[in-house]
N, C-alpha and C. Protein backbone atom coordinates (compact mmCIF):
# COMPACT_ATOMS: atom_id res chain seq x y z
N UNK A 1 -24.85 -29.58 14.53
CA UNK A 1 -24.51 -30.63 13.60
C UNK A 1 -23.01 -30.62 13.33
N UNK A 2 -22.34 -31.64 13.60
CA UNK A 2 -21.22 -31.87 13.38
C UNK A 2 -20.80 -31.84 11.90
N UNK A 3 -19.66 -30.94 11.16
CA UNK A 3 -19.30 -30.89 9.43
C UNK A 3 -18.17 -31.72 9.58
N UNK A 4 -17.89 -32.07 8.32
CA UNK A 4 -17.24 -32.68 7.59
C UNK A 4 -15.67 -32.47 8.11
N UNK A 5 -15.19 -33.44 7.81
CA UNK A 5 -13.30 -33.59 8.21
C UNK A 5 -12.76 -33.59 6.75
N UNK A 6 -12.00 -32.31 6.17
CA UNK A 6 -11.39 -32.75 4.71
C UNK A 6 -10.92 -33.55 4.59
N UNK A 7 -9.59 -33.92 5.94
CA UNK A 7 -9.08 -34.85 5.90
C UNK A 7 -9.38 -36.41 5.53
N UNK A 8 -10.61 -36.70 6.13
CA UNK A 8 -11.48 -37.68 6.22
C UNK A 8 -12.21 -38.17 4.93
N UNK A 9 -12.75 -36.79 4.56
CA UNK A 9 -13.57 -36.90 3.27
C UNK A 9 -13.09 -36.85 1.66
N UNK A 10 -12.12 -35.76 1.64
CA UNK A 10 -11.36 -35.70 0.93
C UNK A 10 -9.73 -35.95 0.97
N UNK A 11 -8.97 -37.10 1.20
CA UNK A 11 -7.52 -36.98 1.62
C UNK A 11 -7.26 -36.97 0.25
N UNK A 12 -7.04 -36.83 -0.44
CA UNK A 12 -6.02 -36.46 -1.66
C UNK A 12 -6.26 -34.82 -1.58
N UNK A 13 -7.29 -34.04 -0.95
CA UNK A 13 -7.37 -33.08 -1.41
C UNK A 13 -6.10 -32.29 0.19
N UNK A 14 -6.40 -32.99 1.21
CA UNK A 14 -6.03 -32.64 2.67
C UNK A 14 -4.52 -32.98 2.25
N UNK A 15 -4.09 -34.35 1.27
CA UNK A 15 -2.55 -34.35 1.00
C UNK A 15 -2.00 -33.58 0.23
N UNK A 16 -2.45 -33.06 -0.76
CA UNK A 16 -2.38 -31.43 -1.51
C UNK A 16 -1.87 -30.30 -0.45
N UNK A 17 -2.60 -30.38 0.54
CA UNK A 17 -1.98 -28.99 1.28
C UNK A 17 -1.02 -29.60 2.04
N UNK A 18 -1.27 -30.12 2.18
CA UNK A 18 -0.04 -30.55 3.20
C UNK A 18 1.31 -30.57 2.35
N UNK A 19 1.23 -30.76 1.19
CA UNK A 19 2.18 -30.86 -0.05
C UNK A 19 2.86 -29.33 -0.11
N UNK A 20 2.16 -28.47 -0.25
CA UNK A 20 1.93 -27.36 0.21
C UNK A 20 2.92 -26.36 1.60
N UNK A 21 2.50 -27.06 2.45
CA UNK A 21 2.84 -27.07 4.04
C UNK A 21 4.21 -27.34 3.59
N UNK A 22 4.78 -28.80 3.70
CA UNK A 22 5.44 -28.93 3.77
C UNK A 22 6.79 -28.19 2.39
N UNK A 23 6.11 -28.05 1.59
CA UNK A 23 7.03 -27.23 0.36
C UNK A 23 7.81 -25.59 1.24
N UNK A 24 6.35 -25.12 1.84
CA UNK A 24 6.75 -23.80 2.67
C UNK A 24 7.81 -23.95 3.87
N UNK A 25 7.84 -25.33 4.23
CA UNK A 25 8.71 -25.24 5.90
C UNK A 25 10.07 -25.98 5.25
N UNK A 26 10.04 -25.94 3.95
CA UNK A 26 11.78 -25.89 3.54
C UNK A 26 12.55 -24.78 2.88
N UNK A 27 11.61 -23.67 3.33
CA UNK A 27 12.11 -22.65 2.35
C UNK A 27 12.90 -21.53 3.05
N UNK A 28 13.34 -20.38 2.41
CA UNK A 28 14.44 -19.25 3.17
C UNK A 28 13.76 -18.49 4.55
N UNK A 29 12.48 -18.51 4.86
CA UNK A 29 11.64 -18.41 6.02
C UNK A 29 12.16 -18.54 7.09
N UNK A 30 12.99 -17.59 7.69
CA UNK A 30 12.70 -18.26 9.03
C UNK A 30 11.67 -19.18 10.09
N UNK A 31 11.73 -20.12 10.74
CA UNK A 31 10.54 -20.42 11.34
C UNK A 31 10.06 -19.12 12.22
N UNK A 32 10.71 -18.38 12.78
CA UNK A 32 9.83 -17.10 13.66
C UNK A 32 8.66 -17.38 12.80
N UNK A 33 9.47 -16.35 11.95
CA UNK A 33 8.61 -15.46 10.55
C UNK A 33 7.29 -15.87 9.93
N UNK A 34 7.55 -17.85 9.84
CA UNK A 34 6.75 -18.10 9.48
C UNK A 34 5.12 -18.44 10.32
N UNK A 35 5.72 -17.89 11.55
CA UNK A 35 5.02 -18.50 12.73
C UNK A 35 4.18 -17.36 12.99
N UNK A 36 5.12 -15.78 12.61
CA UNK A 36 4.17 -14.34 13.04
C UNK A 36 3.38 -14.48 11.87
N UNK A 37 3.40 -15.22 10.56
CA UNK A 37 2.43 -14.87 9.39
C UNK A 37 1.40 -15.58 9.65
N UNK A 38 1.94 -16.55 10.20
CA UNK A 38 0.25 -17.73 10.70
C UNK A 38 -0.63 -16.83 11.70
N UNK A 39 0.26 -16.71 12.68
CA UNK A 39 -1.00 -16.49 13.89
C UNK A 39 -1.44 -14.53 13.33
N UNK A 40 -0.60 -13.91 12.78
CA UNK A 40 -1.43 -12.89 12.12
C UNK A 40 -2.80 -12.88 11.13
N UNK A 41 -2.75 -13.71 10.16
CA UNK A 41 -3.51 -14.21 9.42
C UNK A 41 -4.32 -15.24 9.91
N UNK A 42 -4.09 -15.88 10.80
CA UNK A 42 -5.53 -16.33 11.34
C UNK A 42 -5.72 -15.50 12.49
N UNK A 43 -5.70 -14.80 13.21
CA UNK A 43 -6.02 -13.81 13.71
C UNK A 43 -7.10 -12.57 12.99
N UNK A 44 -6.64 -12.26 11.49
CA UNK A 44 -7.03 -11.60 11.02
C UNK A 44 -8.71 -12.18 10.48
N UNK A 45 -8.40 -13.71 10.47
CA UNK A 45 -9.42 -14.64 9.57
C UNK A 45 -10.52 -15.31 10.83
N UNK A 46 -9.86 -15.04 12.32
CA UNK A 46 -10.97 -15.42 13.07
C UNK A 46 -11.44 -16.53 13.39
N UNK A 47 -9.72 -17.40 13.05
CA UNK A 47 -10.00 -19.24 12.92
C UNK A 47 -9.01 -19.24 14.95
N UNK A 48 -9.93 -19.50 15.85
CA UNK A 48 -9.46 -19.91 16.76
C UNK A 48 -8.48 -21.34 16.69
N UNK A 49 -8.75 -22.43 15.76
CA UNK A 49 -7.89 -23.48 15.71
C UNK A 49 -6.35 -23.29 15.10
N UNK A 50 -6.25 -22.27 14.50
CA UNK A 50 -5.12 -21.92 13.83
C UNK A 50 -4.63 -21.33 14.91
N UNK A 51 -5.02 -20.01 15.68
CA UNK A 51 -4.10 -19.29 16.58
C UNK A 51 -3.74 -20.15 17.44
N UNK A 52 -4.51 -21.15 17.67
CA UNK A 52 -4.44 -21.85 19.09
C UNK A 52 -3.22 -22.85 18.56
N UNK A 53 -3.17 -23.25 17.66
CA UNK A 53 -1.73 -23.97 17.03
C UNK A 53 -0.53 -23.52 17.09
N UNK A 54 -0.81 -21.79 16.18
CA UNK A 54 0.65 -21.31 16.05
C UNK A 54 1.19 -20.85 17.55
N UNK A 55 0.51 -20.25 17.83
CA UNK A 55 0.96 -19.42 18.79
C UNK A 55 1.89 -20.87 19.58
N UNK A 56 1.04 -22.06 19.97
CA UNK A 56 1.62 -23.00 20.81
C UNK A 56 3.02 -23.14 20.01
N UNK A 57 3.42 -23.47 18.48
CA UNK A 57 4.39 -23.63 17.99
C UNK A 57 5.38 -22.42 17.89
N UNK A 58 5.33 -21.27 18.12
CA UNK A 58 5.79 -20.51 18.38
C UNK A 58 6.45 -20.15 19.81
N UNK A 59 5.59 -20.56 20.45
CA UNK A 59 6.43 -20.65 22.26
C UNK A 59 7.19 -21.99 21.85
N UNK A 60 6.85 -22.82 21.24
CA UNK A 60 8.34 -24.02 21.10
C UNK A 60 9.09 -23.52 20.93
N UNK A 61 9.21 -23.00 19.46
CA UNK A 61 10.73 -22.41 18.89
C UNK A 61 11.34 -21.41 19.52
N UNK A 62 10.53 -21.19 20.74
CA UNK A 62 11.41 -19.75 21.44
C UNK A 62 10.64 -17.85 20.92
N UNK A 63 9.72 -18.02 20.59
CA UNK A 63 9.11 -16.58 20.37
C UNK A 63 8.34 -16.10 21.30
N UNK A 64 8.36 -14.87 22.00
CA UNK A 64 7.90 -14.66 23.57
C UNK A 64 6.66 -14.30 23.33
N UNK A 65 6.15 -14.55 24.58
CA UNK A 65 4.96 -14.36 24.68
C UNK A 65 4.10 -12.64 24.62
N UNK A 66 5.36 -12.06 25.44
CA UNK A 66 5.06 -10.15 24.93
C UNK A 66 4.61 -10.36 23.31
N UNK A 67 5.31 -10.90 22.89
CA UNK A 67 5.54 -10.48 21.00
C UNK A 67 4.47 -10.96 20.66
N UNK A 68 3.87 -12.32 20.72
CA UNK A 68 2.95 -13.08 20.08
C UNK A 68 1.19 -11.87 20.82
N UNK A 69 1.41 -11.62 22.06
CA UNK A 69 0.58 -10.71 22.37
C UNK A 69 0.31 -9.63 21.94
N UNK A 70 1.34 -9.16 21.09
CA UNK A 70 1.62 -7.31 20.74
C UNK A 70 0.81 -7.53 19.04
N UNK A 71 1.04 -8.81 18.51
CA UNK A 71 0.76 -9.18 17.53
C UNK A 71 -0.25 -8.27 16.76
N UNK A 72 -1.29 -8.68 17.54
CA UNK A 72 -2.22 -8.22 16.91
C UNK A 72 -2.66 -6.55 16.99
N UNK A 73 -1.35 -5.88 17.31
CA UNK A 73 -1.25 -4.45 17.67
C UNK A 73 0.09 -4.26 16.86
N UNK A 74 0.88 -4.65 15.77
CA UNK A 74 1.67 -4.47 15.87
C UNK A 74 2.57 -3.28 15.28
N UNK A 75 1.60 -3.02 14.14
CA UNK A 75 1.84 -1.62 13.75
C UNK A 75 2.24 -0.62 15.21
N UNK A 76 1.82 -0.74 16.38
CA UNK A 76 2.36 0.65 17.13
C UNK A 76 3.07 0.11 18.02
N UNK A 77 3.57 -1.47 17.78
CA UNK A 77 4.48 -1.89 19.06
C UNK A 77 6.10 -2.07 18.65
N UNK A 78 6.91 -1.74 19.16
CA UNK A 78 8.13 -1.45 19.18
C UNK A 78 8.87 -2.74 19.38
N UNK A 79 7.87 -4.27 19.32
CA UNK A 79 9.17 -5.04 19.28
C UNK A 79 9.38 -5.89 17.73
N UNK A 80 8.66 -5.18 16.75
CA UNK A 80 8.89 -5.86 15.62
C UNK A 80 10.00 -5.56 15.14
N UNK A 81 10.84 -5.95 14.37
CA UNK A 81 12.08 -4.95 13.33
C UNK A 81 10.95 -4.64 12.05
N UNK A 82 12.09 -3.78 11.46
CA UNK A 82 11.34 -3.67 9.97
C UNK A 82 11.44 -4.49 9.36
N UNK A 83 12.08 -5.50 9.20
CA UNK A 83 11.50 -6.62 7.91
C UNK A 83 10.65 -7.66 8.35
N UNK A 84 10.49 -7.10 9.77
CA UNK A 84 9.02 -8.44 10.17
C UNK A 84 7.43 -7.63 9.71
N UNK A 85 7.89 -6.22 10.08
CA UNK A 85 6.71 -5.23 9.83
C UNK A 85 6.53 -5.05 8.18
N UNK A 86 7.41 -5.23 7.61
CA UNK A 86 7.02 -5.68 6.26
C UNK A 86 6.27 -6.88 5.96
N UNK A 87 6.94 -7.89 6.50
CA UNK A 87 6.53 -9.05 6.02
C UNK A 87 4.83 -8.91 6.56
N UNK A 88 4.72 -8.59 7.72
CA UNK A 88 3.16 -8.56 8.46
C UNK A 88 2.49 -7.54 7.61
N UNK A 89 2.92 -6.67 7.27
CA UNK A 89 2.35 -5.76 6.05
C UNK A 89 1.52 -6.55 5.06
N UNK A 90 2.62 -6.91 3.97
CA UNK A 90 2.10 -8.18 3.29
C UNK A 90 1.37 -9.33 3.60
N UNK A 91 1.34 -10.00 4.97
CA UNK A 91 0.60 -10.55 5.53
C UNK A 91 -1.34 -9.97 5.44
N UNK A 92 -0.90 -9.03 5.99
CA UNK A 92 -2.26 -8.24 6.12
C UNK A 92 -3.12 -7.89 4.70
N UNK A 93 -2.15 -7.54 3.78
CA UNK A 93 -2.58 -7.27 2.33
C UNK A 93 -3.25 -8.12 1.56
N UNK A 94 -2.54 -9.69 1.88
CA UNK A 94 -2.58 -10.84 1.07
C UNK A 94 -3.95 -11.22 1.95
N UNK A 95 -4.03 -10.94 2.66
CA UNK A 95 -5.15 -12.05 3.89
C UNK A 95 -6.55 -10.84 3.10
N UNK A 96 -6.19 -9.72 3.31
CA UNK A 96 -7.41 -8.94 3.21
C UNK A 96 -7.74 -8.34 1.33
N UNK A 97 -6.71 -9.37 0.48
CA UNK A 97 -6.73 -8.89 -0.48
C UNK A 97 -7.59 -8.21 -1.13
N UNK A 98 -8.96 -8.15 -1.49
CA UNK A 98 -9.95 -7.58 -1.54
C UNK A 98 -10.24 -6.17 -1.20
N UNK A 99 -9.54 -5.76 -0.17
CA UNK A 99 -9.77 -4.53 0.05
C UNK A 99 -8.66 -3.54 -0.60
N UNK A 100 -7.41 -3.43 -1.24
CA UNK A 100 -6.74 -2.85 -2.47
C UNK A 100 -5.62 -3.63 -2.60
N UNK A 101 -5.68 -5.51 -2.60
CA UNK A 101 -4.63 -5.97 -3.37
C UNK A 101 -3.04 -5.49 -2.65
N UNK A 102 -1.86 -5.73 -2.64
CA UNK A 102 -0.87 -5.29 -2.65
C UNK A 102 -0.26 -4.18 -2.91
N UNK A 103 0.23 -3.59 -2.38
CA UNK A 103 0.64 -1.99 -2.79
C UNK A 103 1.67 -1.94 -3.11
N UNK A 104 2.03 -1.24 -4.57
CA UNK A 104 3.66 -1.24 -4.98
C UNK A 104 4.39 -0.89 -3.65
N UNK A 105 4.36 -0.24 -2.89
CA UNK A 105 4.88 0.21 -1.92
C UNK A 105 5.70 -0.94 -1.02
N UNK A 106 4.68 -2.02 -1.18
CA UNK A 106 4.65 -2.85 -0.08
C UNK A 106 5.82 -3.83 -1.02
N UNK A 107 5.57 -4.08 -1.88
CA UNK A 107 5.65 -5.40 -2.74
C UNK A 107 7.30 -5.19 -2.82
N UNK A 108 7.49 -3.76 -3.48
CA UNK A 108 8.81 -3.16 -4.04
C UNK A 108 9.79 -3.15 -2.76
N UNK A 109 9.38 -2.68 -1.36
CA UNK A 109 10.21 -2.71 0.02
C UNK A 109 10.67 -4.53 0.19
N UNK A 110 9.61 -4.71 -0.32
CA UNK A 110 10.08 -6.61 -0.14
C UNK A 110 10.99 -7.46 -0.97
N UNK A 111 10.96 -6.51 -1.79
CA UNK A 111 12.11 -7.53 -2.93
C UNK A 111 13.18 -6.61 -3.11
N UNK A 112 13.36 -5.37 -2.46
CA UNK A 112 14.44 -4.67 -1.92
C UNK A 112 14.80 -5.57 -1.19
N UNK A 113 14.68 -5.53 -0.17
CA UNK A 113 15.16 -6.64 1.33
C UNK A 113 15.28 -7.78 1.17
N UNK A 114 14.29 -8.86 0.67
CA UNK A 114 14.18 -10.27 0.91
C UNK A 114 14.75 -10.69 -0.61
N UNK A 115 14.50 -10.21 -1.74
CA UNK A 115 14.82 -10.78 -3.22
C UNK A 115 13.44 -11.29 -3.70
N UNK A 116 13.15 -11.66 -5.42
CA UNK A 116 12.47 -12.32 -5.26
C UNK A 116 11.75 -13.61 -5.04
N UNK A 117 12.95 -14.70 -5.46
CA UNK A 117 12.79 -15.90 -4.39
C UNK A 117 11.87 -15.58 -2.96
N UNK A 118 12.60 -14.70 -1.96
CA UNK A 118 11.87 -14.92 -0.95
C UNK A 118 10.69 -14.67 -1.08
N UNK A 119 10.60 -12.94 -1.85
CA UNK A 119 8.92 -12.95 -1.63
C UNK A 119 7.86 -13.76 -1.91
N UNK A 120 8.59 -14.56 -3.34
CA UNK A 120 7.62 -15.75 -3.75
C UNK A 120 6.96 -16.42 -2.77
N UNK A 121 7.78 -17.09 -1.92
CA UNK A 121 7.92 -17.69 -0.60
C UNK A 121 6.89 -17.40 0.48
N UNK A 122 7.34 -15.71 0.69
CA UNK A 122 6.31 -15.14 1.49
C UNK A 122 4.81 -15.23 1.33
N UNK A 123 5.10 -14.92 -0.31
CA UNK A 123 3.37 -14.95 -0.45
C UNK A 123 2.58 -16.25 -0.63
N UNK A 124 3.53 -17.61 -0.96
CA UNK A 124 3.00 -18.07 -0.78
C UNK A 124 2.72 -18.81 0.72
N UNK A 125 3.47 -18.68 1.71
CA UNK A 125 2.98 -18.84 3.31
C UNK A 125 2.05 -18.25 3.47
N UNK A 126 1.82 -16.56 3.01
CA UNK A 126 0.34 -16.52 3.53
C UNK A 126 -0.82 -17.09 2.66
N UNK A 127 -0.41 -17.18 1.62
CA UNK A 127 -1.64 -17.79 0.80
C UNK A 127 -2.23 -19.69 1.73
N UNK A 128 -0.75 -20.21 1.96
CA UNK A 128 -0.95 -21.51 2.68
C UNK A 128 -1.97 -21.10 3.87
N UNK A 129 -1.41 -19.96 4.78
CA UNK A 129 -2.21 -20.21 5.75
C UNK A 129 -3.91 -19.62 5.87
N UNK A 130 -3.80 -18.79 4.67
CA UNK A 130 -5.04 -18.46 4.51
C UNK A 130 -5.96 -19.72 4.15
N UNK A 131 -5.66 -20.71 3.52
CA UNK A 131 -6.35 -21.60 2.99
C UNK A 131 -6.61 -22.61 4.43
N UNK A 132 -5.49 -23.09 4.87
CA UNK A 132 -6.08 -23.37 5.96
C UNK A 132 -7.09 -23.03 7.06
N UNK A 133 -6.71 -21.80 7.25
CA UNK A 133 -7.59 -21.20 8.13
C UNK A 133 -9.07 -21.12 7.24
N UNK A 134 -9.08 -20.83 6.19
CA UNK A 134 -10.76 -21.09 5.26
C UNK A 134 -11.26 -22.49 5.84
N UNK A 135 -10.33 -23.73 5.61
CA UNK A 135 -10.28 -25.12 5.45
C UNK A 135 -10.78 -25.13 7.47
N UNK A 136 -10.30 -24.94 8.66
CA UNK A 136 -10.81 -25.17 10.04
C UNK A 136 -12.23 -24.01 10.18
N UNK A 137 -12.30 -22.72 9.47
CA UNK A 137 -13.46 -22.16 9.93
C UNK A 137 -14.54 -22.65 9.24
N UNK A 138 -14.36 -23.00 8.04
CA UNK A 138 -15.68 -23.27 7.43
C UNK A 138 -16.27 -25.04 7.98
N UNK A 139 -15.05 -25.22 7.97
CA UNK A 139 -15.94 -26.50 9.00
C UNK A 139 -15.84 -27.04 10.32
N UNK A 140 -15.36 -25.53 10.75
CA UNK A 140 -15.34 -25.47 12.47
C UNK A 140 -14.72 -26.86 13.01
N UNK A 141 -13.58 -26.71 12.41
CA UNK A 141 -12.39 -27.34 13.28
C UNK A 141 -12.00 -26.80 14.33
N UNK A 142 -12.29 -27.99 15.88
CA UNK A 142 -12.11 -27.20 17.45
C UNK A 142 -10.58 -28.04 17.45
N UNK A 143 -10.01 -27.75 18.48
CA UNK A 143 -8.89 -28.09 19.18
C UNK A 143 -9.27 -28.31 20.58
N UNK A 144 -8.61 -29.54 20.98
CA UNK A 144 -8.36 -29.90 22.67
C UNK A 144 -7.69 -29.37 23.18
């Protein structure tokens, strides 16, 4: 049985995120950055329509294909720097919040480095893409 299109069914609710979306892709983010938090977090969330997006928008902007592969290994792969392995830290925290929330550890290394403007930022990209990715799995949004 074919589900529901938010877009379709609900557009004030589908123009909300996008409100959203677009608030995040004007902010201190690099696009990389914002591109390893997507396809990590839907990776982590198991939404094939999301990876299958970022990853494609990510070979646009120039992010290699080793990297986007190592991704989902990346804790033991050697081509992240440390403030991407932070940020994917937090990535991972925020996506899996439930299992212990944010760790001073994590939170405090981030507003060392980034300030807190950015982290605001950060968290809220993954919060964006978590919602999306809820928004294509639960109603099994495919891609061509």
């Amino acid at each position: 049985m074919k589900r529901i299109s938010i877009k379709d069914v609900e557009p004030k609710a589908y123009l909300a995120m996008l409100g959203l979306e677009n608030y995040i892709s004007s902010s201190a983010i690099s696009p990389f950055l914002r591109e390893l938090i997507k396809i990590r977090a839907s990776q982590i969330n198991g939404c094939a329509y999301c990876i299958d997006m970022h990853t494609q928008e990510a070979l646009k902007i120039g992010e290699t294909q080793r990297r986007i592969f190592a991704l989902s290994a990346w804790k033991e792969s050697p081509l992240f720097s440390e403030e991407e392995r932070m940020v994917l830290h937090l990535t991972e925290e925020v996506t899996l919040i439930s299992a212990d929330g944010v760790s001073d550890e994590t939170y405090d290394n981030l507003v060392k480095t980034f300030g807190e403007n950015v982290v605001a930022q950060l968290i809220m990209q993954v919060i964006i893409i978590n919602s999306w990715n809820r928004i294509a799995v639960s109603t099994k949004q495919i891609f061509e």
